[in-house]
C-alpha atoms as a PDB file:
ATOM      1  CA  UNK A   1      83.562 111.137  94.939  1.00  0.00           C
ATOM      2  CA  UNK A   2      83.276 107.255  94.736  1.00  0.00           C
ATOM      3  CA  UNK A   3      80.194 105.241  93.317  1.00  0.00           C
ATOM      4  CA  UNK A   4      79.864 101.463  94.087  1.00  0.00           C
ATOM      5  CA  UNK A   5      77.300  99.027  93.660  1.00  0.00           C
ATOM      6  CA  UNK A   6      75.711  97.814  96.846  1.00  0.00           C
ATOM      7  CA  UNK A   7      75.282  94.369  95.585  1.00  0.00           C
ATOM      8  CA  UNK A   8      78.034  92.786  97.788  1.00  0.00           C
ATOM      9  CA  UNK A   9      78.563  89.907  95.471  1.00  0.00           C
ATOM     10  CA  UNK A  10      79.662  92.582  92.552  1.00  0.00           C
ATOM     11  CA  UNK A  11      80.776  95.316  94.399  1.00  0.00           C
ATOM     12  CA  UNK A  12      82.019  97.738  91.559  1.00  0.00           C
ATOM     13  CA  UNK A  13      83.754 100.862  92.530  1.00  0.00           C
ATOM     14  CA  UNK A  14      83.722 104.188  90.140  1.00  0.00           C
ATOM     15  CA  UNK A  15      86.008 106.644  91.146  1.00  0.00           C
ATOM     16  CA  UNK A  16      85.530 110.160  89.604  1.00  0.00           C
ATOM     17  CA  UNK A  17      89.346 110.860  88.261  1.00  0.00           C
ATOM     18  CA  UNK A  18      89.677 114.554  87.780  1.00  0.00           C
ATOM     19  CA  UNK A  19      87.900 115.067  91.630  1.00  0.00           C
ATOM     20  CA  UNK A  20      89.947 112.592  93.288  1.00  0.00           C
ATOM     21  CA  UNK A  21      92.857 113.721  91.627  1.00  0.00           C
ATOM     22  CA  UNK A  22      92.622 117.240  93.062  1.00  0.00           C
ATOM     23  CA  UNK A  23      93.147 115.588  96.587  1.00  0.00           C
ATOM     24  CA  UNK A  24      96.274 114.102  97.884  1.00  0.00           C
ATOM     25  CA  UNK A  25      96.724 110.594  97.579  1.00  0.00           C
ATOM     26  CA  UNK A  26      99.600 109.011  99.469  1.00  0.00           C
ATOM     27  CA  UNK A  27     101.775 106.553  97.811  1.00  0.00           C
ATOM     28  CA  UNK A  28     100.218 103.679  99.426  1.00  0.00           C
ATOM     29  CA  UNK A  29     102.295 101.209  99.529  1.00  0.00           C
ATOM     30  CA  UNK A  30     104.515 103.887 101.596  1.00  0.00           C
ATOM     31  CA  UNK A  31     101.591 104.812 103.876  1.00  0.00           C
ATOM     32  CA  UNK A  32     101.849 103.771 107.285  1.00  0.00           C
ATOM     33  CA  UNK A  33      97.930 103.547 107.791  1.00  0.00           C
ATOM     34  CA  UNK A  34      97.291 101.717 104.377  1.00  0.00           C
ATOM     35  CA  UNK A  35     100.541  99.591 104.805  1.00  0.00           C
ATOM     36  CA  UNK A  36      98.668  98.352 108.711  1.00  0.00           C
ATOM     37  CA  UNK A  37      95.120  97.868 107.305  1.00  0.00           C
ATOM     38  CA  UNK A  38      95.906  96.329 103.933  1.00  0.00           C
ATOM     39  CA  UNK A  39      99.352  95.097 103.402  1.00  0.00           C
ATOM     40  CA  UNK A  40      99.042  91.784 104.338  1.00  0.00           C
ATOM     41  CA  UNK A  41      95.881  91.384 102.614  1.00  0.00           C
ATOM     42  CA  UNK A  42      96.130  87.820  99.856  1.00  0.00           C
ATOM     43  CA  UNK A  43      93.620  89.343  96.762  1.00  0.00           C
ATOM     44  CA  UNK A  44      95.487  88.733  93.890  1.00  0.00           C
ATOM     45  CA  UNK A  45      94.563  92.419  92.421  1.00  0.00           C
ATOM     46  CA  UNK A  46      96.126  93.920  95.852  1.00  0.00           C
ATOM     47  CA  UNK A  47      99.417  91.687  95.312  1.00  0.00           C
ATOM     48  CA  UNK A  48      99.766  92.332  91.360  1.00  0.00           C
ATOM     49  CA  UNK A  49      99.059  96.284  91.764  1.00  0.00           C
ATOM     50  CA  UNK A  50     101.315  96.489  94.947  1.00  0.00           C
ATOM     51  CA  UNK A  51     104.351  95.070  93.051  1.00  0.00           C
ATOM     52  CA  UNK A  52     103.522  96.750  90.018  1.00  0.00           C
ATOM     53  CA  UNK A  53     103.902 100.152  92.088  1.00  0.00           C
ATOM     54  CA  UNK A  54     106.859  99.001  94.106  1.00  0.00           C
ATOM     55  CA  UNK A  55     108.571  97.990  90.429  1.00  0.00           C
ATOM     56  CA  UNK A  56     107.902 101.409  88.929  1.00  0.00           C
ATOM     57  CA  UNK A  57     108.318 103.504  92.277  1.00  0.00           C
ATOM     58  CA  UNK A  58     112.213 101.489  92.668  1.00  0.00           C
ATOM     59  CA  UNK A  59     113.012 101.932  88.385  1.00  0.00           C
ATOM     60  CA  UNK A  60     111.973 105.715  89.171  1.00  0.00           C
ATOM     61  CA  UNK A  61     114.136 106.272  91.627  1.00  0.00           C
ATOM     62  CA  UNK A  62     116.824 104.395  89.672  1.00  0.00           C
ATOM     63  CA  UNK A  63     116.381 106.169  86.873  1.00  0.00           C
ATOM     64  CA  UNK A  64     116.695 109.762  88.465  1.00  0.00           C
ATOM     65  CA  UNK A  65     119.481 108.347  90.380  1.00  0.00           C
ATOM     66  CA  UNK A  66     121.394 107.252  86.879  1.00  0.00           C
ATOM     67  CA  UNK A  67     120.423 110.809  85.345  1.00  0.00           C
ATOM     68  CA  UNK A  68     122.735 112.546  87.651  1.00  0.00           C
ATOM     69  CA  UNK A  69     125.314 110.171  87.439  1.00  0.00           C
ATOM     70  CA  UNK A  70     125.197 110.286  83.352  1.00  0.00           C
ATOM     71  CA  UNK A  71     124.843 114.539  83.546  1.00  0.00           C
ATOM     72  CA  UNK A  72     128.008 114.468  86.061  1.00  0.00           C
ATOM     73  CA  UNK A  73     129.718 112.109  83.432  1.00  0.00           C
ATOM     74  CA  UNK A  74     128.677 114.345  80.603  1.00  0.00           C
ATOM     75  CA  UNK A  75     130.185 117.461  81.744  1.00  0.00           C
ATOM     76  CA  UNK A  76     133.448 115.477  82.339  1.00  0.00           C
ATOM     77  CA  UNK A  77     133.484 114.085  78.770  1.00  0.00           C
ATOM     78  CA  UNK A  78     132.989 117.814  77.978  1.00  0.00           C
ATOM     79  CA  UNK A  79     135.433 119.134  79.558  1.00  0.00           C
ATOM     80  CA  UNK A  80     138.195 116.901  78.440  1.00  0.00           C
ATOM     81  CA  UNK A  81     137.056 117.246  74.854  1.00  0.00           C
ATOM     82  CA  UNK A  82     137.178 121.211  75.199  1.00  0.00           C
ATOM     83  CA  UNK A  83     140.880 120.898  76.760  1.00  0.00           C
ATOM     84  CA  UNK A  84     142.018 118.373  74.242  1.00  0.00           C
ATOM     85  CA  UNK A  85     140.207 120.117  71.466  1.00  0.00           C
ATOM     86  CA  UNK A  86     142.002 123.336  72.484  1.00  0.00           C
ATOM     87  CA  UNK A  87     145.492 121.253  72.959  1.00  0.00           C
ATOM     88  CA  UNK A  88     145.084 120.188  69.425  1.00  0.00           C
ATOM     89  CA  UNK A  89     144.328 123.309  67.644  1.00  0.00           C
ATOM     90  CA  UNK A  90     146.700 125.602  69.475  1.00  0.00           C
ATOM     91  CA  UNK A  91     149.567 122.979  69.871  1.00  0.00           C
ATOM     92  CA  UNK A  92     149.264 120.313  67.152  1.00  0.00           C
ATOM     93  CA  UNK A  93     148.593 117.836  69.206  1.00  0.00           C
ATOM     94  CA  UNK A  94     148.066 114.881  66.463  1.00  0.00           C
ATOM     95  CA  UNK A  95     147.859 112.181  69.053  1.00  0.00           C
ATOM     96  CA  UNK A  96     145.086 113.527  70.419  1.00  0.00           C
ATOM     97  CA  UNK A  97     142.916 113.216  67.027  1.00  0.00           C
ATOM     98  CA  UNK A  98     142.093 109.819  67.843  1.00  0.00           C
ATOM     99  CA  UNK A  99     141.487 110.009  71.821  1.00  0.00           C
ATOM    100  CA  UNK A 100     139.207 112.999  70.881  1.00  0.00           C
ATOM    101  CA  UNK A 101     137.018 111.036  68.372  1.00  0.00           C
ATOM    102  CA  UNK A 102     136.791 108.237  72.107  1.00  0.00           C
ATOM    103  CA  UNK A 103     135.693 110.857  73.733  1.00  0.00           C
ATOM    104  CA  UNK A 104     132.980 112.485  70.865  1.00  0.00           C
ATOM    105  CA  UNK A 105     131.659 108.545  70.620  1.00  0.00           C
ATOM    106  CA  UNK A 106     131.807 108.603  74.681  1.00  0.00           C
ATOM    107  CA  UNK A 107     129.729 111.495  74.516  1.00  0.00           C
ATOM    108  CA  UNK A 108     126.688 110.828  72.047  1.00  0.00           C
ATOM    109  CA  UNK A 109     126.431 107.764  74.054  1.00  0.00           C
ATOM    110  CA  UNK A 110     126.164 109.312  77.082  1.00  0.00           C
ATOM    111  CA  UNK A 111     123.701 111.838  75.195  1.00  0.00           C
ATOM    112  CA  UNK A 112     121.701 109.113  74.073  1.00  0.00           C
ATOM    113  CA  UNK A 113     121.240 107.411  77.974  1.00  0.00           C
ATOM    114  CA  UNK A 114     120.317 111.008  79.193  1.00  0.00           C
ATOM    115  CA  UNK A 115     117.792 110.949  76.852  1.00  0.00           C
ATOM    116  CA  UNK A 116     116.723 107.706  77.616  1.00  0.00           C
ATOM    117  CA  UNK A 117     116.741 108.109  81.360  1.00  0.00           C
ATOM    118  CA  UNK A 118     115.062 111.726  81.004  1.00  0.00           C
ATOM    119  CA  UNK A 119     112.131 110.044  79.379  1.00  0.00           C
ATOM    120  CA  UNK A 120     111.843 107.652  82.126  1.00  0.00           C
ATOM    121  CA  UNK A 121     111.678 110.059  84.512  1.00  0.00           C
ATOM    122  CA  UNK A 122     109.532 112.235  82.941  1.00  0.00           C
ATOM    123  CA  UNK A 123     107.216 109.062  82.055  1.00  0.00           C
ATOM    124  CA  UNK A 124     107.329 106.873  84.764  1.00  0.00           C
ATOM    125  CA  UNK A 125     106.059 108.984  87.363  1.00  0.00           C
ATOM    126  CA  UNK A 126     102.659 109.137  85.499  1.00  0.00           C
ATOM    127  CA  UNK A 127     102.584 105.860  85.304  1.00  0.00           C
ATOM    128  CA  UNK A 128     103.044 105.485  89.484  1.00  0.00           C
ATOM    129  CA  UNK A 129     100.065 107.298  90.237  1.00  0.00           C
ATOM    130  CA  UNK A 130      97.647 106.058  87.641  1.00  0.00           C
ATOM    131  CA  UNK A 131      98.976 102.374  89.200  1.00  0.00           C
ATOM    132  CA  UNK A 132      98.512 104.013  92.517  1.00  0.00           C
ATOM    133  CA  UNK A 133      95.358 105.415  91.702  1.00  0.00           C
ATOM    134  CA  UNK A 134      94.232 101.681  90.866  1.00  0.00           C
ATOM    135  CA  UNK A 135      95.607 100.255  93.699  1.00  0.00           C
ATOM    136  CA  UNK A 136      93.031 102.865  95.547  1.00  0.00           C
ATOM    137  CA  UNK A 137      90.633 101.609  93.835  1.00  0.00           C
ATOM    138  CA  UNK A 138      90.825  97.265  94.356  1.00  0.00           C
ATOM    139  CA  UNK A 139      91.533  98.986  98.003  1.00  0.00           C
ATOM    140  CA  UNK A 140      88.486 100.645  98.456  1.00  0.00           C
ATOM    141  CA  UNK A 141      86.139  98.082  96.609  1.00  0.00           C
ATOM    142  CA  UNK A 142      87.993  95.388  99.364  1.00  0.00           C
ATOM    143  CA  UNK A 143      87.386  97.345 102.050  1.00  0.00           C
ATOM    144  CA  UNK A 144      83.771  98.330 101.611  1.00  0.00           C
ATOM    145  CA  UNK A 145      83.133  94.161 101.177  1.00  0.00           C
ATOM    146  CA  UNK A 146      85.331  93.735 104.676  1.00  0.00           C
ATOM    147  CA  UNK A 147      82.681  96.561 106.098  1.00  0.00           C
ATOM    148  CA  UNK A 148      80.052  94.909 104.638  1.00  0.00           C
ATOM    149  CA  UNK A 149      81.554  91.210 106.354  1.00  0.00           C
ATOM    150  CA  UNK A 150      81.681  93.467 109.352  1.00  0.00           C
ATOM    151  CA  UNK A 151      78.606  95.075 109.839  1.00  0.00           C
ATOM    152  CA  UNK A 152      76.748  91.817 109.283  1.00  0.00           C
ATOM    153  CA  UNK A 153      79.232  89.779 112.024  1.00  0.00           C
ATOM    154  CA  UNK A 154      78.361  93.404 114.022  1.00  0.00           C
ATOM    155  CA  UNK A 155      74.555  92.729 113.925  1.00  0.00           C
ATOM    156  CA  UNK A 156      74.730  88.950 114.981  1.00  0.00           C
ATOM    157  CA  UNK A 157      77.045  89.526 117.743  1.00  0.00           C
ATOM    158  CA  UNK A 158      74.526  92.357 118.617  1.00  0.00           C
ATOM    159  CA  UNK A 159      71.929  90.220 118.456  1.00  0.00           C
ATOM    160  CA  UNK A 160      73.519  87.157 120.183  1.00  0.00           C
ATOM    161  CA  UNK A 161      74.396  89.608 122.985  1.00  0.00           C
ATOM    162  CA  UNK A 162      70.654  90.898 123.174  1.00  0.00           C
ATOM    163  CA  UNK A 163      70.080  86.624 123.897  1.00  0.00           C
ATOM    164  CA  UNK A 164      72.700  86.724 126.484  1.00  0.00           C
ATOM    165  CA  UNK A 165      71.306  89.422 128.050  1.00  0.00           C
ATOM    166  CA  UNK A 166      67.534  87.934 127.928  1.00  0.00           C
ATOM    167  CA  UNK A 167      68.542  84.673 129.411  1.00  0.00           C
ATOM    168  CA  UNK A 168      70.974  86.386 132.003  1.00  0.00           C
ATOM    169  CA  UNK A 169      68.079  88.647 133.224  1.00  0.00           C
ATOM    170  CA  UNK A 170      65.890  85.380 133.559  1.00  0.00           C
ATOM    171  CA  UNK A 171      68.398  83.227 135.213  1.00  0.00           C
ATOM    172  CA  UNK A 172      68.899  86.169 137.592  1.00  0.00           C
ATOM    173  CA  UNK A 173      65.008  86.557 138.436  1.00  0.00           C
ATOM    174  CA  UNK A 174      65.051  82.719 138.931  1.00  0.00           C
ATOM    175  CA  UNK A 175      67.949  82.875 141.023  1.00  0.00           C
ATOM    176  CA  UNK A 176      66.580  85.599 143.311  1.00  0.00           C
ATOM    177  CA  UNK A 177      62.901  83.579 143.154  1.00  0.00           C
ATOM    178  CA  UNK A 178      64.103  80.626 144.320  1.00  0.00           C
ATOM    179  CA  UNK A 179      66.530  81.975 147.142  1.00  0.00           C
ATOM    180  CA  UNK A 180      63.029  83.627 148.417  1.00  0.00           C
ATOM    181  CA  UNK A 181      61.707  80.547 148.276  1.00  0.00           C
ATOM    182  CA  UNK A 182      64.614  78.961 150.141  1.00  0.00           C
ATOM    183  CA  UNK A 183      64.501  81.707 152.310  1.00  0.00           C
ATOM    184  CA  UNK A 184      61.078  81.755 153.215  1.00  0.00           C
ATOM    185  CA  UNK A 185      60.772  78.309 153.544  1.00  0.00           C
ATOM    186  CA  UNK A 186      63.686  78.127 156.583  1.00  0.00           C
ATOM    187  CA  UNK A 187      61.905  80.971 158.091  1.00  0.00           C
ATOM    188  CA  UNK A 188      58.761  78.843 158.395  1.00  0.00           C
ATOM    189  CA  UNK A 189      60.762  75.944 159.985  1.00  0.00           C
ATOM    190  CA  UNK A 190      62.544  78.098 162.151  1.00  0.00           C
ATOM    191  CA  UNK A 191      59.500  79.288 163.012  1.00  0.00           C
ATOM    192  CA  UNK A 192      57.935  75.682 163.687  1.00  0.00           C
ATOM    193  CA  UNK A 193      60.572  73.557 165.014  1.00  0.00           C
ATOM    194  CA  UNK A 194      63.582  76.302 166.258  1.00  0.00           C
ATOM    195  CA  UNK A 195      66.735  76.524 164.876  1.00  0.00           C
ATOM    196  CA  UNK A 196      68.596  73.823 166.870  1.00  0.00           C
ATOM    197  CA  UNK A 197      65.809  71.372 165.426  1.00  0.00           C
ATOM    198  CA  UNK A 198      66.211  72.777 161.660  1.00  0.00           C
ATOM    199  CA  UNK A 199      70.513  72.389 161.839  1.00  0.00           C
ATOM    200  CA  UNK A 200      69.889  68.973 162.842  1.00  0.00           C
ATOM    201  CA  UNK A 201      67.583  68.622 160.302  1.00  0.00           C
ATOM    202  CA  UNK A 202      70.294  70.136 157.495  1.00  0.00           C
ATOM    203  CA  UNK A 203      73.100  67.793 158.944  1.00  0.00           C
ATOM    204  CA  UNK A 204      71.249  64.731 158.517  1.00  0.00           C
ATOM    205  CA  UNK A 205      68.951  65.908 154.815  1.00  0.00           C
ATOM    206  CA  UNK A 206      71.526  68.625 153.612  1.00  0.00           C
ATOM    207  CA  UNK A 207      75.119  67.389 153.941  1.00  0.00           C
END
């Protein structure tokens, strides 16, 4: 599904469209996982695309919001044009002429932004995941260069620990080696002078 370049200096990231597109992709900067590893993240290309898709995902929601406000307003307008309309015709309301041609204007206006805001919400929403899809994109070419940071810190702590362990298991040998020495060697003096002799001895050489 994804191609990149190994190089990690120019780490370029393909991703084929029409398979990825198939799966699921989460609105990422809504995703609790993404918005943990990658949120805080300074690349410039993260920022830019993250408040590109926060701008569009907000003016959608706007926009849809505004569409059903304009649509309720719209079959108001309606229905006080059809009343008026019929208290004109059937009573001679004159008066009216006037307030009716307010509310035609009101209308065609109100036509007109339902237009508007159907486009946008028709539009816009293509526009959110082909931003999102980029976003996916600068995220996955980041985080295979983090992984790549990683594995290398990975092998030298690895291989700083294999040290560790090297000159812990010789520093243990010597410390066992030399308390047999130490060992052996009291047991020799005990064995020559007696132990009263040999405390003295560590009072006077030792302390």
């Amino acid at each position: 599904m994804f191609k990149f370049n190994k190089d990690k200096n120019d780490l370029e990231i393909d991703i084929e469209y029409d398979s990825i597109t198939r799966s699921v992709i989460p609105l990422l900067i809504e995703d609790r996982n993404w918005i943990s590893l990658f949120n805080k993240i300074e690349e410039k290309d993260i920022i830019d695309l993250k408040e590109k898709l926060s701008s569009l995902v907000k003016e959608n929601r706007s926009s849809k919001k505004e569409l059903t406000t304009r649509k309720s307003e719209k079959k108001k307008l309606i229905a006080k044009i059809l009343t008026l309309s019929d208290e004109i015709n059937n009573n001679d309301l004159v008066e009216g002429v006037d307030l009716l041609g307010e509310y035609e204007e009101k209308l065609h206006e109100a036509n007109e932004n339902i237009d508007e805001l159907t486009f946008k919400t028709e539009t816009i929403p293509s526009q959110i995941r082909a931003t999102n899809l980029e976003l996916l994109r600068v995220t996955i070419k980041y985080a295979y260069k983090d992984i790549i940071y990683t594995e290398k810190k990975l092998s030298e702590l690895d291989k700083e620990l294999t040290e560790l362990r090297e000159r812990l298991r010789i520093a243990i040998k010597e410390k066992y080696d030399n308390e047999e020495k130490r060992n052996t060697t009291y047991a020799f003096l005990h064995n020559v002078l007696g132990g009263k002799e040999v405390d003295k001895l560590d009072k006077n050489i030792l302390d």
